[in-house]
C-alpha atoms as a PDB file:
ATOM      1  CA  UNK A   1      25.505  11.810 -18.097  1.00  0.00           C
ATOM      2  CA  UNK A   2      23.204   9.470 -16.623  1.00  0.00           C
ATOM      3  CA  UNK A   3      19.435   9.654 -15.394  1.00  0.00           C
ATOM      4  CA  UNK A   4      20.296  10.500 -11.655  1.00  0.00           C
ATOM      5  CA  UNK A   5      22.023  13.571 -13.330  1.00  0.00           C
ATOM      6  CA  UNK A   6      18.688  14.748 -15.195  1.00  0.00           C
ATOM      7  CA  UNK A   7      17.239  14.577 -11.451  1.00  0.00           C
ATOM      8  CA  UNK A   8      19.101  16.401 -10.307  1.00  0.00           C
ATOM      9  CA  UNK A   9      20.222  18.668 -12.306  1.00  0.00           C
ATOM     10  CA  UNK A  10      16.103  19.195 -13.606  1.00  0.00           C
ATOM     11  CA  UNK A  11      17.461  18.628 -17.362  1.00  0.00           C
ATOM     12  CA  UNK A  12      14.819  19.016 -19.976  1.00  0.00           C
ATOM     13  CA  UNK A  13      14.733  18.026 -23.851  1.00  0.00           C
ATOM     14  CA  UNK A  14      11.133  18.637 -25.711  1.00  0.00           C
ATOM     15  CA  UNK A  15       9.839  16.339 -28.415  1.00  0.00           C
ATOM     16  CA  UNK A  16      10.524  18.512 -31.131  1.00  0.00           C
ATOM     17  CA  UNK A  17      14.391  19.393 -30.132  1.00  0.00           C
ATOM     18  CA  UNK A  18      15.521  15.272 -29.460  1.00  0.00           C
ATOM     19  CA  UNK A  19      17.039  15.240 -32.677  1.00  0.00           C
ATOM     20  CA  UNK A  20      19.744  18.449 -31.558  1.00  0.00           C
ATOM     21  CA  UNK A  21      19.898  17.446 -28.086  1.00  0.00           C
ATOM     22  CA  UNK A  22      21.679  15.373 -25.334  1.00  0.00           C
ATOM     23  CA  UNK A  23      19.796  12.148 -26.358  1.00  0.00           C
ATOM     24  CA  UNK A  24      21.624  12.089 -29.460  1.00  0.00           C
ATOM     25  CA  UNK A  25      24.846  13.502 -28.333  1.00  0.00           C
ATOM     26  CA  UNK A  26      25.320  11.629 -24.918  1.00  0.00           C
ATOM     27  CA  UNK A  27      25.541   7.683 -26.072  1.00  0.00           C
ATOM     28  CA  UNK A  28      25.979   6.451 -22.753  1.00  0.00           C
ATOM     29  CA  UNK A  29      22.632   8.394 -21.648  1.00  0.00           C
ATOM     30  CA  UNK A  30      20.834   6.600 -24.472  1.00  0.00           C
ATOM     31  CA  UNK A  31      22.458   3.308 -23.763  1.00  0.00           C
ATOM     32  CA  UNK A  32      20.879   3.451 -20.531  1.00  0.00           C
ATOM     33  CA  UNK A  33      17.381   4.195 -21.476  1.00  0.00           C
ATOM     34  CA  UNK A  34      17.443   1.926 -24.321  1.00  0.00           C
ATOM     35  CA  UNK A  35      18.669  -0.798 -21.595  1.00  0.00           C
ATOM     36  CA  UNK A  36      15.900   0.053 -19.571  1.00  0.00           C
ATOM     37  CA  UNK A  37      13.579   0.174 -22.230  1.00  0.00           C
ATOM     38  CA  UNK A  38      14.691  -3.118 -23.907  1.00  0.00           C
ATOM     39  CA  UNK A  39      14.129  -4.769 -20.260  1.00  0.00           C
ATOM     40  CA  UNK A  40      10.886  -3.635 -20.044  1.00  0.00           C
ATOM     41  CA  UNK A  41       9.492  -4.960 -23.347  1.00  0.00           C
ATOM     42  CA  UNK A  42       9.144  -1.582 -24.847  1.00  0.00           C
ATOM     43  CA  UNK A  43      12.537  -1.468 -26.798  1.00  0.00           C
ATOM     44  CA  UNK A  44      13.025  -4.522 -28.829  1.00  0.00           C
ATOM     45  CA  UNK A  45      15.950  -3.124 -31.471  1.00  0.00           C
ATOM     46  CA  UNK A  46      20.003  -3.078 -30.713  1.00  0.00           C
ATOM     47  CA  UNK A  47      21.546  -1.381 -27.330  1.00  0.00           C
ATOM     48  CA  UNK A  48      23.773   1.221 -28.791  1.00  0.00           C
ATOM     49  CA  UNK A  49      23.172   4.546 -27.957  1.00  0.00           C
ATOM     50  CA  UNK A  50      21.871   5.718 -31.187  1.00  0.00           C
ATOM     51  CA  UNK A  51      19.100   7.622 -30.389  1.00  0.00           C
ATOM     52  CA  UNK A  52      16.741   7.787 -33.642  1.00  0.00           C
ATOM     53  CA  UNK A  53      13.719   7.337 -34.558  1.00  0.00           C
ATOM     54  CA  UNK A  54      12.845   3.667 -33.083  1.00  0.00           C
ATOM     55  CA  UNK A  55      14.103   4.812 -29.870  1.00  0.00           C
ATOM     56  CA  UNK A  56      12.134   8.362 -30.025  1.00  0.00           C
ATOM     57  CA  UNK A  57       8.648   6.110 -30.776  1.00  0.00           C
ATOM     58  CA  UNK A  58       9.600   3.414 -27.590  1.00  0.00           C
ATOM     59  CA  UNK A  59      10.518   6.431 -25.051  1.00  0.00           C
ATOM     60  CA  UNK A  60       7.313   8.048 -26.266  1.00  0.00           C
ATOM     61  CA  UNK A  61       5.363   4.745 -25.936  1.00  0.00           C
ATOM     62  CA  UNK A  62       6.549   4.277 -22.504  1.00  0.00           C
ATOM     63  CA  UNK A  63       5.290   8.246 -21.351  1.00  0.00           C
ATOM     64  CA  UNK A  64       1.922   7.692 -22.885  1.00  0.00           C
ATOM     65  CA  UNK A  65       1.675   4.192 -20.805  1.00  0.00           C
ATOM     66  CA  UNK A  66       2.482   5.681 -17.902  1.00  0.00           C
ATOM     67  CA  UNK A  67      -0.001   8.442 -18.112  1.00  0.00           C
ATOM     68  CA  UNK A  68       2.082  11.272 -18.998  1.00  0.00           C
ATOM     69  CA  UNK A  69       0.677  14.249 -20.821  1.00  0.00           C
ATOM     70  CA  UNK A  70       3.437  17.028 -21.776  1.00  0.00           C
ATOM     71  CA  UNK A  71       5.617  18.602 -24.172  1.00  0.00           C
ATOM     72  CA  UNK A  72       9.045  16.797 -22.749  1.00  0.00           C
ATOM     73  CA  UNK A  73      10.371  13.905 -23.981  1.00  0.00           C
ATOM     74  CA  UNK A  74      12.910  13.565 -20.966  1.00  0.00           C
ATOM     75  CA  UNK A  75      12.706  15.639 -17.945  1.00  0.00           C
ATOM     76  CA  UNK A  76      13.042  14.463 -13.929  1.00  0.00           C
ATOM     77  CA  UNK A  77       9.687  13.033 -14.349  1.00  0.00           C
ATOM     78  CA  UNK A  78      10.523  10.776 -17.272  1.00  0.00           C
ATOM     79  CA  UNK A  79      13.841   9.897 -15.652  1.00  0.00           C
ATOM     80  CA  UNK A  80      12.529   9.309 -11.905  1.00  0.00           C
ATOM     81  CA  UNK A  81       9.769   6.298 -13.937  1.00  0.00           C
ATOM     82  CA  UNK A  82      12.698   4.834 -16.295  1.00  0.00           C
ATOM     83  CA  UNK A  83      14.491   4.215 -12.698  1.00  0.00           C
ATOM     84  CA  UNK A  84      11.719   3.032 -10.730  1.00  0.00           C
ATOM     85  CA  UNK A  85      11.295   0.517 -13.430  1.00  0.00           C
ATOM     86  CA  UNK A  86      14.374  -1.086 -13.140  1.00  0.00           C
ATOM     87  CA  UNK A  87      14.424  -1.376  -9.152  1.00  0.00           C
ATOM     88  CA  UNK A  88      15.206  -4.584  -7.555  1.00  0.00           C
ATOM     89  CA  UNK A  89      12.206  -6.708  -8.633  1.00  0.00           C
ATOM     90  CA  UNK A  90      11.626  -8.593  -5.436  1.00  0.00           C
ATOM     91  CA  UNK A  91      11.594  -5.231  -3.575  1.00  0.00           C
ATOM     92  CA  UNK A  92       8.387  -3.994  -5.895  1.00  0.00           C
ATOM     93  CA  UNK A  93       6.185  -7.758  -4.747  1.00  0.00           C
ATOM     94  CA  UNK A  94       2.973  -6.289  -2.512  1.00  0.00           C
ATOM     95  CA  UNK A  95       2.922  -7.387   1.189  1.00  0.00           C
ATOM     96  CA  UNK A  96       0.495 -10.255   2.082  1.00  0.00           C
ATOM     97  CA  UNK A  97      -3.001  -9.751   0.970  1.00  0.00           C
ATOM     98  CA  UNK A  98      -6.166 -11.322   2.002  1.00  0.00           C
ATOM     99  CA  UNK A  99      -8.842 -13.625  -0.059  1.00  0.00           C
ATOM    100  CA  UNK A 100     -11.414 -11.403  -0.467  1.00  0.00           C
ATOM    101  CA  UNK A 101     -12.421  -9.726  -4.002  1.00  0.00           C
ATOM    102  CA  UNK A 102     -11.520  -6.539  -2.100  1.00  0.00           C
ATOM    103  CA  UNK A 103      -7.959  -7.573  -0.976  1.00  0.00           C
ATOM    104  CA  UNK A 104      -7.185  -8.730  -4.642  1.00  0.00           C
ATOM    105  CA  UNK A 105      -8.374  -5.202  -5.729  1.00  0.00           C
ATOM    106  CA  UNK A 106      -6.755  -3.227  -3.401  1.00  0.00           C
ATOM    107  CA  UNK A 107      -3.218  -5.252  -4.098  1.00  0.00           C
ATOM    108  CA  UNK A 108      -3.871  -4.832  -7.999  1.00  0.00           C
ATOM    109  CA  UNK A 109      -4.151  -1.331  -7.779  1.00  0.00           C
ATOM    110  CA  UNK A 110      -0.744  -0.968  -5.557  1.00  0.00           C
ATOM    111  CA  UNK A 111       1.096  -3.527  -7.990  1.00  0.00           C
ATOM    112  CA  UNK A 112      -0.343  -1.774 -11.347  1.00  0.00           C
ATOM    113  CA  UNK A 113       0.481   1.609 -10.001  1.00  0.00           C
ATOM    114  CA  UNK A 114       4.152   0.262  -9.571  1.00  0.00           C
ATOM    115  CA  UNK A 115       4.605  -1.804 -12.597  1.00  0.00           C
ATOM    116  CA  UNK A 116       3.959   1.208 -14.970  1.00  0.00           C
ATOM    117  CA  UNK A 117       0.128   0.840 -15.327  1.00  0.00           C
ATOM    118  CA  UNK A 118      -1.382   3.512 -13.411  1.00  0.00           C
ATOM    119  CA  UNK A 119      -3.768   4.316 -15.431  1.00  0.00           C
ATOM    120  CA  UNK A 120      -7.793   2.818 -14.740  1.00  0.00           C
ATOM    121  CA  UNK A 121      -8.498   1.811 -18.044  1.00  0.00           C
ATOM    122  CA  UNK A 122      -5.426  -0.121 -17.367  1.00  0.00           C
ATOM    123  CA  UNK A 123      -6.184  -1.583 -14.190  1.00  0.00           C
ATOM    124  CA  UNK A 124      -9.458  -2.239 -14.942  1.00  0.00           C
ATOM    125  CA  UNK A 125      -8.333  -4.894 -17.770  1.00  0.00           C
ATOM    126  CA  UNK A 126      -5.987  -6.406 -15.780  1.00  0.00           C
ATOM    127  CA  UNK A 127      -8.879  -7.296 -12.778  1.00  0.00           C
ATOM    128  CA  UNK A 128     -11.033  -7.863 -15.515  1.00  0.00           C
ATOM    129  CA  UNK A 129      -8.697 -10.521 -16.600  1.00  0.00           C
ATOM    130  CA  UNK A 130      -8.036 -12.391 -13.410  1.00  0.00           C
ATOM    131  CA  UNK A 131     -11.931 -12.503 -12.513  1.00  0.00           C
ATOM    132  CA  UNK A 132     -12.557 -13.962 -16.201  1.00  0.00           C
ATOM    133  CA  UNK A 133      -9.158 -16.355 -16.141  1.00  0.00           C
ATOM    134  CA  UNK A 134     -10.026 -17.479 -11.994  1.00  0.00           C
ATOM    135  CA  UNK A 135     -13.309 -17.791 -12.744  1.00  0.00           C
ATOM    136  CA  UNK A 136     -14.458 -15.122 -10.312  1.00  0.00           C
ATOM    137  CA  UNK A 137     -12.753 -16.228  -7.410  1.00  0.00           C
ATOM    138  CA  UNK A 138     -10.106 -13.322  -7.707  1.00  0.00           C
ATOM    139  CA  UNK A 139      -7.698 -16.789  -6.304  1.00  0.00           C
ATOM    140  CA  UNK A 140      -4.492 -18.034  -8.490  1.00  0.00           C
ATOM    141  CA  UNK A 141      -5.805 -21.496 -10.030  1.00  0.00           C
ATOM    142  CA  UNK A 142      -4.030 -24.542 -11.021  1.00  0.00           C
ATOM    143  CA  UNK A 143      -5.254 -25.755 -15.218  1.00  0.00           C
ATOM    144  CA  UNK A 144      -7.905 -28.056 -15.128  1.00  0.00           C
ATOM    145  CA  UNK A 145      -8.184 -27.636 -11.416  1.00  0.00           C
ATOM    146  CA  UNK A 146     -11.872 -29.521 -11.553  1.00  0.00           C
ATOM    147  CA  UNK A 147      -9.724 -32.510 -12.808  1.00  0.00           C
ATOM    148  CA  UNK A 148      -7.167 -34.940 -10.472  1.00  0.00           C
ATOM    149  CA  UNK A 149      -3.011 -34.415 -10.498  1.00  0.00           C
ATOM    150  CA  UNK A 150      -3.174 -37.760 -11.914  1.00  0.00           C
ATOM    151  CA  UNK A 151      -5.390 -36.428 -14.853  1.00  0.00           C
ATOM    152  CA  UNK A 152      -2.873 -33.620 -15.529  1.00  0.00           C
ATOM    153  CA  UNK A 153       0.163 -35.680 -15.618  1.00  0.00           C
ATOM    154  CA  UNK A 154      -1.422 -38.248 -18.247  1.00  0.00           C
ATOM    155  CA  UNK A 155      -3.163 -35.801 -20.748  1.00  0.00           C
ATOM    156  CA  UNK A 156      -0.830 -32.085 -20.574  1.00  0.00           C
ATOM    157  CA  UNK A 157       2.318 -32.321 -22.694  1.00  0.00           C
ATOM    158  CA  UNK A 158       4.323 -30.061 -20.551  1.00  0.00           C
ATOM    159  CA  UNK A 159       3.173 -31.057 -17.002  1.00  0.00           C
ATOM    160  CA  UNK A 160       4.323 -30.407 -14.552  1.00  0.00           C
ATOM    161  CA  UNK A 161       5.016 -27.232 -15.823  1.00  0.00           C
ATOM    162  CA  UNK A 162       1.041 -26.413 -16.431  1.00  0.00           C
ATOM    163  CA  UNK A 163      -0.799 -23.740 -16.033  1.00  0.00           C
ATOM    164  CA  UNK A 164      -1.027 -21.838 -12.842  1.00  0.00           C
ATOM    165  CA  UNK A 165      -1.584 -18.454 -11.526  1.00  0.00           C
ATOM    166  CA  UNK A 166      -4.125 -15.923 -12.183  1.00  0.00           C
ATOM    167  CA  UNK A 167      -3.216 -16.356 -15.870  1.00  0.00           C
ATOM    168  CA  UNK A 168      -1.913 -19.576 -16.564  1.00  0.00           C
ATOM    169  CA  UNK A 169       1.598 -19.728 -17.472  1.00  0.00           C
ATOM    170  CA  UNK A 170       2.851 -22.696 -18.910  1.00  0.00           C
ATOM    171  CA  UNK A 171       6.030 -24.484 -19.736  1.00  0.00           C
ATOM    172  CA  UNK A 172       9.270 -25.130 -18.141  1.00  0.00           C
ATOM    173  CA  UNK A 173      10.803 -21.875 -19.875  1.00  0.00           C
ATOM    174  CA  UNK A 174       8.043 -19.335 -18.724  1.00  0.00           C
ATOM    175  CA  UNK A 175       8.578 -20.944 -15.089  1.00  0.00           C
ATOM    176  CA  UNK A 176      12.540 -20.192 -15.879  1.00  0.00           C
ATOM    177  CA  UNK A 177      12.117 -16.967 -17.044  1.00  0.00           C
ATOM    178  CA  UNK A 178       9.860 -15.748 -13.441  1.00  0.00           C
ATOM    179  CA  UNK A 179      12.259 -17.738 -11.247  1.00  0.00           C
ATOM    180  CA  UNK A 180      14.783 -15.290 -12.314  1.00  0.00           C
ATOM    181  CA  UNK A 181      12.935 -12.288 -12.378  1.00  0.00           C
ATOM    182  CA  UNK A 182      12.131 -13.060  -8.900  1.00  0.00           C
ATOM    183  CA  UNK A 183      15.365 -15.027  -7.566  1.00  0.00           C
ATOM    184  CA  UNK A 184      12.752 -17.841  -6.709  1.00  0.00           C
ATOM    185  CA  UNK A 185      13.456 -21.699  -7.570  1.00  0.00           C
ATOM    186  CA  UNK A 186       9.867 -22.296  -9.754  1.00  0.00           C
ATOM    187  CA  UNK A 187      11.320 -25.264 -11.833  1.00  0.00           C
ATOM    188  CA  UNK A 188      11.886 -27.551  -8.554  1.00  0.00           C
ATOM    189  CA  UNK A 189       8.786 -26.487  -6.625  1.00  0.00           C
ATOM    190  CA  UNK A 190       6.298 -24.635  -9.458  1.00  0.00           C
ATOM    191  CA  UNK A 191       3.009 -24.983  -7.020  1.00  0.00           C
ATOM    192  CA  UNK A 192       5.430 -21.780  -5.758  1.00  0.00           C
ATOM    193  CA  UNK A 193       3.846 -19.677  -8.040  1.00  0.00           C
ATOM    194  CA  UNK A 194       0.302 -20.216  -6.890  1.00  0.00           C
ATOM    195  CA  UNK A 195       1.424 -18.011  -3.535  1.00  0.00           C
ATOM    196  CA  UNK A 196      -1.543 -14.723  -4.331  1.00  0.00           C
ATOM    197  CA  UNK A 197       1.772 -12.136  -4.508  1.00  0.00           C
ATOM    198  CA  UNK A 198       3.748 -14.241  -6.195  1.00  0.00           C
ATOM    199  CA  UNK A 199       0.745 -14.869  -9.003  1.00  0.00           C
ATOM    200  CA  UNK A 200      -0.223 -10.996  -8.834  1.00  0.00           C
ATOM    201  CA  UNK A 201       3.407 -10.161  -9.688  1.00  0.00           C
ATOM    202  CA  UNK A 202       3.401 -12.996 -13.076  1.00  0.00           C
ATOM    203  CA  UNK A 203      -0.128 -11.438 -14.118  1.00  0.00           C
ATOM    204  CA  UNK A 204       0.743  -7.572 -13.419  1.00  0.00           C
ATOM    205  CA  UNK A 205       4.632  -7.477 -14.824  1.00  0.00           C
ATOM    206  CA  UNK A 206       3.933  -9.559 -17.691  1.00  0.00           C
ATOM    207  CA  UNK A 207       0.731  -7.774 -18.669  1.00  0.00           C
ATOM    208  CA  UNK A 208       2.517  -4.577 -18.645  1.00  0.00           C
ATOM    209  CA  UNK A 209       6.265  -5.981 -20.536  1.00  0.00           C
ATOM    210  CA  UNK A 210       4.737  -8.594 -22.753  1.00  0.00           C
ATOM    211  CA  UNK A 211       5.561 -11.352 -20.682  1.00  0.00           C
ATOM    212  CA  UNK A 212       2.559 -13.602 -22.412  1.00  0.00           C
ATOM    213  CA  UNK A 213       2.458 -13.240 -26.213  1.00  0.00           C
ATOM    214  CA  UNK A 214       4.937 -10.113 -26.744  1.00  0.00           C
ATOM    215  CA  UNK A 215       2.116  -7.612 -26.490  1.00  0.00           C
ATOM    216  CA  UNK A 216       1.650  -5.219 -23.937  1.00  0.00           C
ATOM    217  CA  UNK A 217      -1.127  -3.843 -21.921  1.00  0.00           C
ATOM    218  CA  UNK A 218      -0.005  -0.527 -22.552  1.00  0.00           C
ATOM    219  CA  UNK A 219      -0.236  -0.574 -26.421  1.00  0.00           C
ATOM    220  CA  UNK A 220      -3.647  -1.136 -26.450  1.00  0.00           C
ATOM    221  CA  UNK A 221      -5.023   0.585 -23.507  1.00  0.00           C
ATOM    222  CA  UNK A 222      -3.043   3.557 -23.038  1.00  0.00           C
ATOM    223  CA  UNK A 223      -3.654   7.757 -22.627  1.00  0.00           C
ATOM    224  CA  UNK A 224      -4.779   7.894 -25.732  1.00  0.00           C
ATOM    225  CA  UNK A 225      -6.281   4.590 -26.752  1.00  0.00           C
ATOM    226  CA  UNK A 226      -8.722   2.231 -24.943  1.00  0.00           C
ATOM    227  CA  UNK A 227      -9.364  -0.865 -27.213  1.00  0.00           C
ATOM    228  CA  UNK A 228     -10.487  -3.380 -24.739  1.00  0.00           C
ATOM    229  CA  UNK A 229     -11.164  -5.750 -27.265  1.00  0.00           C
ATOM    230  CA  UNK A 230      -7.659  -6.249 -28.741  1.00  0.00           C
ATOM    231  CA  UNK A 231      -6.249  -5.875 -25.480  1.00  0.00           C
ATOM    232  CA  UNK A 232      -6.906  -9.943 -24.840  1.00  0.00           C
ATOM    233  CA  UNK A 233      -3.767 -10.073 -27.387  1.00  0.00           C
ATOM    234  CA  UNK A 234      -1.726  -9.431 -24.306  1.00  0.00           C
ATOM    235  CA  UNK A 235      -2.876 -12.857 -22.598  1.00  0.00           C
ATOM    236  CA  UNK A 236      -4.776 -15.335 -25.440  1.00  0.00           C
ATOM    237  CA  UNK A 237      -5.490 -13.696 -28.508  1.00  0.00           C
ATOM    238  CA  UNK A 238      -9.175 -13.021 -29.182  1.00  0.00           C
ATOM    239  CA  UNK A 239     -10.465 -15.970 -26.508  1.00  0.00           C
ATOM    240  CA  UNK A 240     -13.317 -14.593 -25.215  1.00  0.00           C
ATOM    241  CA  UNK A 241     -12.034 -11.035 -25.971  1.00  0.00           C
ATOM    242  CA  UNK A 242     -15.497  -9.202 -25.810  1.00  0.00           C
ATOM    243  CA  UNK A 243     -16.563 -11.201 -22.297  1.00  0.00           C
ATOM    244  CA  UNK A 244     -13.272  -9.725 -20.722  1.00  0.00           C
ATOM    245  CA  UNK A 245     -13.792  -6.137 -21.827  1.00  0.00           C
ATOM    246  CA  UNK A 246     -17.212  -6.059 -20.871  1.00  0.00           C
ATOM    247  CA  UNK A 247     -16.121  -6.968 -17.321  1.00  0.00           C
ATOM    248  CA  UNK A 248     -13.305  -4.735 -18.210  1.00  0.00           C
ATOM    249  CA  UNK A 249     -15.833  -1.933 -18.635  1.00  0.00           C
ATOM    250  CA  UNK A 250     -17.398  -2.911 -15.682  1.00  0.00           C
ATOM    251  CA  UNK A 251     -14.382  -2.635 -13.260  1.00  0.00           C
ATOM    252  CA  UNK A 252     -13.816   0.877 -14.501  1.00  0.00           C
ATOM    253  CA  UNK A 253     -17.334   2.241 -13.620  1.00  0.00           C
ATOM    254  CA  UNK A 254     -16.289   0.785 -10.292  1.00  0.00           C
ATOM    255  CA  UNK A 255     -12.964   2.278 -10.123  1.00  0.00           C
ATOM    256  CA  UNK A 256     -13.827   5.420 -10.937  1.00  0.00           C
ATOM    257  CA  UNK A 257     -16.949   5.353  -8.241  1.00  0.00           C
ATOM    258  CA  UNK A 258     -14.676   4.201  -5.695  1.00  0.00           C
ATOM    259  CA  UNK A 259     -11.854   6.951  -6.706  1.00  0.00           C
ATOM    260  CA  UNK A 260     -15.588   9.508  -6.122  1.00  0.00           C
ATOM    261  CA  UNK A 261     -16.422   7.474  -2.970  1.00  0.00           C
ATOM    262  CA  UNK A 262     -12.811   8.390  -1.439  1.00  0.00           C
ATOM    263  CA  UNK A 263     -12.831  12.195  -2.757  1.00  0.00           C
ATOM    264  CA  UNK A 264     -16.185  12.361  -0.358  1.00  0.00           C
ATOM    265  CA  UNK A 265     -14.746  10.657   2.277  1.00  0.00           C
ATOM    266  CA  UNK A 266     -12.337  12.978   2.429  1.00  0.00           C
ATOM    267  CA  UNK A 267     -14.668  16.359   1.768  1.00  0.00           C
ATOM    268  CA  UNK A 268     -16.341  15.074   5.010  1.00  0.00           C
ATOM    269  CA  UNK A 269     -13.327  15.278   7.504  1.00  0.00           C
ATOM    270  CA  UNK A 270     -12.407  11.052   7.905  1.00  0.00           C
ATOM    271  CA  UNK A 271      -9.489   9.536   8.803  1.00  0.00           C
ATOM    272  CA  UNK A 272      -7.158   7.684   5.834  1.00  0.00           C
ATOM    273  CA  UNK A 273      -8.570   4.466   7.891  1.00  0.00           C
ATOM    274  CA  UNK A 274     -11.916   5.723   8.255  1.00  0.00           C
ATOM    275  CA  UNK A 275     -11.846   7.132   4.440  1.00  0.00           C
ATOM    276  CA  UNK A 276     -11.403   2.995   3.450  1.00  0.00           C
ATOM    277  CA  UNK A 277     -14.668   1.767   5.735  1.00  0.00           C
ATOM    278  CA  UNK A 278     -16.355   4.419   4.468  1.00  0.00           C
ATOM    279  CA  UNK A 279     -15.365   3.384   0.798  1.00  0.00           C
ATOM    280  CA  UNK A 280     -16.679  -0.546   1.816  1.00  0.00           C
ATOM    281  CA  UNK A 281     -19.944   0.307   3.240  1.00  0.00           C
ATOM    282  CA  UNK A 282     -20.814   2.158   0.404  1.00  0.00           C
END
């Protein structure tokens, strides 16, 4: 059986029966959400099909991040996300997006919602990390961008491979490791990555798998857990960790106004287009 089948066939297993069910009995079932799990950052133990205990606690890790609330452990629900989540990677980059604080926003909250953060708290710490790490311009930055190319090359050990984005990454193996995730050649030309969608992509994916230090976004701010503080594992340990979630705390005040701001746009008879002015003017 594979995930398509649960689709469509509206299969079902609860928590408390995976241990007697299809997840332990179908191996090739398991093999394929432990793949997808492993690829994700979620999963970090051996691709074989065995579904125990470790693979019970990642599946469950990756419902709760995704916002999830219920009694199944695999269902269409759970099945349709584990697929979306392995979709071509370059099909899941947002369009073009402007250089306002608003366009940056806007795009976050489409990439976030794709990348399996969806939830605010979530979103919130991710915006709250760009305006802390671009110095509120909401822009991708190069490292040391007050200083000259010259300055760079003499004093950073891995130039030209320095930081850029809206986090930083750095090193030739981190510019590697995005050109193929994105089928993109960052190691000849790595000012590539300071293209706004390209950056977005680097800050939301590796936020949500890891991509930074090995943590993820989701294991601190999840359904059930909002530690804003530890959260700056994900990026830079605990630099500046209570700046970023304060402004993390901030953003989500604002998110959830504007989520109010667009249920009263809507109460009052506007237009999708119309519902968005009305969300700006206020």
């Amino acid at each position: 059986m594979k995930l398509k089948n649960i689709i469509e066939n509206f299969e079902s297993v609860y928590f408390k029966d995976f241990n007697r069910s299809i997840l332990v009995e179908d191996i090739e079932l398991s093999k394929e959400i432990q793949g997808i799990l492993h690829q994700i950052g979620v999963y970090s133990s051996v691709v074989d099909g065995l579904f125990g205990a470790i693979t019970c606690e990642a599946l469950q890790d990756f419902i709760e991040t995704e916002g999830l609330s219920q009694d199944y452990i695999l269902d269409d629900i759970v099945a349709e996300l584990l697929l979306a989540r392995v979709t071509g990677i370059d099909e899941n980059l947002v369009e073009d997006f402007g250089n306002s604080e608003e366009d940056f926003v806007t795009a976050t909250i489409k990439l976030c919602e794709r990348h399996g953060l969806p939830l605010k708290e979530q979103i919130a710490y991710v915006i709250a990390t760009a305006e802390h790490e671009t110095g509120r311009t909401y822009k991708p930055v190069v490292e040391a961008h007050w200083l000259s190319e010259s300055w760079r090359e003499r004093n950073l050990r891995y130039y030209p491979y320095h930081g850029r984005g809206y986090v930083q990454i750095t090193w030739k193996y981190n510019y590697e490791k995005f050109s193929k995730l994105l089928n993109k050649d960052f190691v000849s030309n790595p000012d590539a990555v300071l293209d706004p969608k390209t950056s977005l992509f680097i800050l939301v994916y590796g936020m949500s798998v890891g991509g930074f230090s090995g943590k993820r976004l989701g294991a601190y701010v999840n359904k059930n857990e909002k530690d804003f503080y530890r959260a700056r594992k994900v990026v830079n340990g605990k630099d500046k960790a209570e700046h970023i979630a304060n402004l993390a705390e901030k953003w989500l005040q604002k998110l959830l106004d504007r989520e109010e701001q667009g249920i009263q746009a809507k109460s009052i008879g506007l237009s999708d287009e119309m519902a968005r002015r009305y969300k700006r003017l206020r």
